[in-house]
C-alpha atoms as a PDB file:
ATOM      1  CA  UNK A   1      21.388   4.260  37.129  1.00  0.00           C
ATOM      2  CA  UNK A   2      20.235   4.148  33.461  1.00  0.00           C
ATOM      3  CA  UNK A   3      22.742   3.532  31.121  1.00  0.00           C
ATOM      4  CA  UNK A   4      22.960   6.367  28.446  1.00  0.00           C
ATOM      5  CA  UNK A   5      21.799   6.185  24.949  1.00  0.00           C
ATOM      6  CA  UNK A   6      25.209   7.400  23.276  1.00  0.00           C
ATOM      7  CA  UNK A   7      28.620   6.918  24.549  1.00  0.00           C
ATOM      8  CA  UNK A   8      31.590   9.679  23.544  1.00  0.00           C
ATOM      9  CA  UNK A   9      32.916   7.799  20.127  1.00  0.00           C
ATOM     10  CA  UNK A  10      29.446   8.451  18.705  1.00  0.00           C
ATOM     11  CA  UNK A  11      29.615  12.358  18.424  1.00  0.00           C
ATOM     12  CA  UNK A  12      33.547  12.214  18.287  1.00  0.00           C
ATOM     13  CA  UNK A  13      33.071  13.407  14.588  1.00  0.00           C
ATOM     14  CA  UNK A  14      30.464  14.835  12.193  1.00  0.00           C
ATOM     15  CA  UNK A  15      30.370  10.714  10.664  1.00  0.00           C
ATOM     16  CA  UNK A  16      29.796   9.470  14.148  1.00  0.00           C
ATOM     17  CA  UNK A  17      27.206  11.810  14.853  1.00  0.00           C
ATOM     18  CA  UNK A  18      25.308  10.854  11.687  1.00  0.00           C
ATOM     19  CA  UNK A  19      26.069   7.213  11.720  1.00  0.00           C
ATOM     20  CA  UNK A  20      24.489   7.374  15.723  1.00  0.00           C
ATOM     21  CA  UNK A  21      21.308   9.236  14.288  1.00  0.00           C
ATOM     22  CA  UNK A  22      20.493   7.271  11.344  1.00  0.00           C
ATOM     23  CA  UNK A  23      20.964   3.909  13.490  1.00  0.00           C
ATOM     24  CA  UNK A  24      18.284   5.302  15.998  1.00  0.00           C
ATOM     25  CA  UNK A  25      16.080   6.257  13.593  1.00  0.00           C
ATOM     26  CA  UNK A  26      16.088   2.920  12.006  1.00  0.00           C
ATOM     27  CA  UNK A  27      16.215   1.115  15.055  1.00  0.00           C
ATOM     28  CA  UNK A  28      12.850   2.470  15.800  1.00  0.00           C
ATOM     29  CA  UNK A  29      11.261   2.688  12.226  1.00  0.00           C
ATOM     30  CA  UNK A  30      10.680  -1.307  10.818  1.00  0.00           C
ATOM     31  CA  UNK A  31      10.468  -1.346   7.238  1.00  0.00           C
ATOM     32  CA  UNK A  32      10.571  -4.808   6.356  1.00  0.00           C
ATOM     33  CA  UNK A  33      11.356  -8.020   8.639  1.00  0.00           C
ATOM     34  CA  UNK A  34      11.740 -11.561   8.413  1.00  0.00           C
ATOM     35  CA  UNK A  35       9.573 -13.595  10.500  1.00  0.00           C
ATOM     36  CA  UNK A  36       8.090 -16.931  11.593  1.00  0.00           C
ATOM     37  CA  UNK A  37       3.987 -17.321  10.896  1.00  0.00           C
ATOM     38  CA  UNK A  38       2.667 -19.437  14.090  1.00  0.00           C
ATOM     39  CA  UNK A  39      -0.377 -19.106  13.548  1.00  0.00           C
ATOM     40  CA  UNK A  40      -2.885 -18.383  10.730  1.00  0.00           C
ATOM     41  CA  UNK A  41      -6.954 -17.687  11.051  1.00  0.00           C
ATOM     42  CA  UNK A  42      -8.850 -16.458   7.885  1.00  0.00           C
ATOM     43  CA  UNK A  43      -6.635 -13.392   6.568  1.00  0.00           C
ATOM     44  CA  UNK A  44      -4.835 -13.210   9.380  1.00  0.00           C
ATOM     45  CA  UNK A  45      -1.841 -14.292  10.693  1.00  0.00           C
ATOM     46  CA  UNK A  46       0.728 -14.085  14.028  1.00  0.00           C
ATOM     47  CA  UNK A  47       3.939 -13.798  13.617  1.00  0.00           C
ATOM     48  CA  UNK A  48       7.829 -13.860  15.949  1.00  0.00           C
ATOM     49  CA  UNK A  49       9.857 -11.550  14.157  1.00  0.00           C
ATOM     50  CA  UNK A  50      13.281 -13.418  13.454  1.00  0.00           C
ATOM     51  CA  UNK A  51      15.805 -10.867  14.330  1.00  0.00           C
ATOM     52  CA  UNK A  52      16.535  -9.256  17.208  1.00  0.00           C
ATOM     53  CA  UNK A  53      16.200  -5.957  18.442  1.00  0.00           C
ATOM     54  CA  UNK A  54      19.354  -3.998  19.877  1.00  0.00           C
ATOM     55  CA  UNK A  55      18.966  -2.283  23.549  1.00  0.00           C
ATOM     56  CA  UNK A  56      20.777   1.159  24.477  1.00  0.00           C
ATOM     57  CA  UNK A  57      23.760  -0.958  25.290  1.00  0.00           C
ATOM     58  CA  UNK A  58      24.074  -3.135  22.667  1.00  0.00           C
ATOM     59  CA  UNK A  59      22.736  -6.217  23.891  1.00  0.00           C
ATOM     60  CA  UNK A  60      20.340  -8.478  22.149  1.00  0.00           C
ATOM     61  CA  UNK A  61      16.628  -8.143  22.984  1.00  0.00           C
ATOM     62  CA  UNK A  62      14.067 -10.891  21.726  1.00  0.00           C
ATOM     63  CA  UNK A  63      10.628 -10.346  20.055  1.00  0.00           C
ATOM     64  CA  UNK A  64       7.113 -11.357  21.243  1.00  0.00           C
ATOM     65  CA  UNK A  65       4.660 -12.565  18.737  1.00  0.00           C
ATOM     66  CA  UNK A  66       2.748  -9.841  16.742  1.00  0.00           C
ATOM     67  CA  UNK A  67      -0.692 -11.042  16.232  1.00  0.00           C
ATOM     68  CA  UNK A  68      -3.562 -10.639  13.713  1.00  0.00           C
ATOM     69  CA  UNK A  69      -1.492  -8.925  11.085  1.00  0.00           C
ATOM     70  CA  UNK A  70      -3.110  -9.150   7.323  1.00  0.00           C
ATOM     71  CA  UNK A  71      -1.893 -11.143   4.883  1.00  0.00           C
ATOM     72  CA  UNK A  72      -1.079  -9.369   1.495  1.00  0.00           C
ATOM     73  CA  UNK A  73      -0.179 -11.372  -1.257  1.00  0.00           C
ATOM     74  CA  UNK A  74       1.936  -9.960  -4.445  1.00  0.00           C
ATOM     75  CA  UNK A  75       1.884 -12.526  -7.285  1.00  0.00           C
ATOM     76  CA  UNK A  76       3.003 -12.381 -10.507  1.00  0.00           C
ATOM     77  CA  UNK A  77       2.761 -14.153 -13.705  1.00  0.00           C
END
């Protein structure tokens, strides 16, 4: 049996309810991560995200390496 997305104390209030939405919606939406460059070609690089994801039931889930993602470079002087 699948185990269920929410559990009771999560819509136990108005807060709860909120708290449980936004958390989903982030947990799905990545902004900005830290992350390990293994390998690098041209203006390219692949990188293993640093911090775990979070399954349904709260466990820890690892990342695979994202490859060929461009390098942009903000410098300032």
């Amino acid at each position: 049996m699948a185990q269920p997305l929410s559990n009771p104390t999560d819509v136990n209030s108005e807060m709860n309810a909120q708290d449980f939405m936004l958390r989903q919606f982030l947990g799905k939406h990545v902004f900005i991560t830290l992350g390990q460059v293994v390998a690098v070609e041209g203006e390219f690089i692949d990188v293993r995200p640093m911090v775990m994801g979070v399954a349904a039931d709260g466990s820890p889930v690892e990342h695979e390496v994202i490859y060929n993602l461009p390098v942009w470079r903000l410098q300032g002087g």
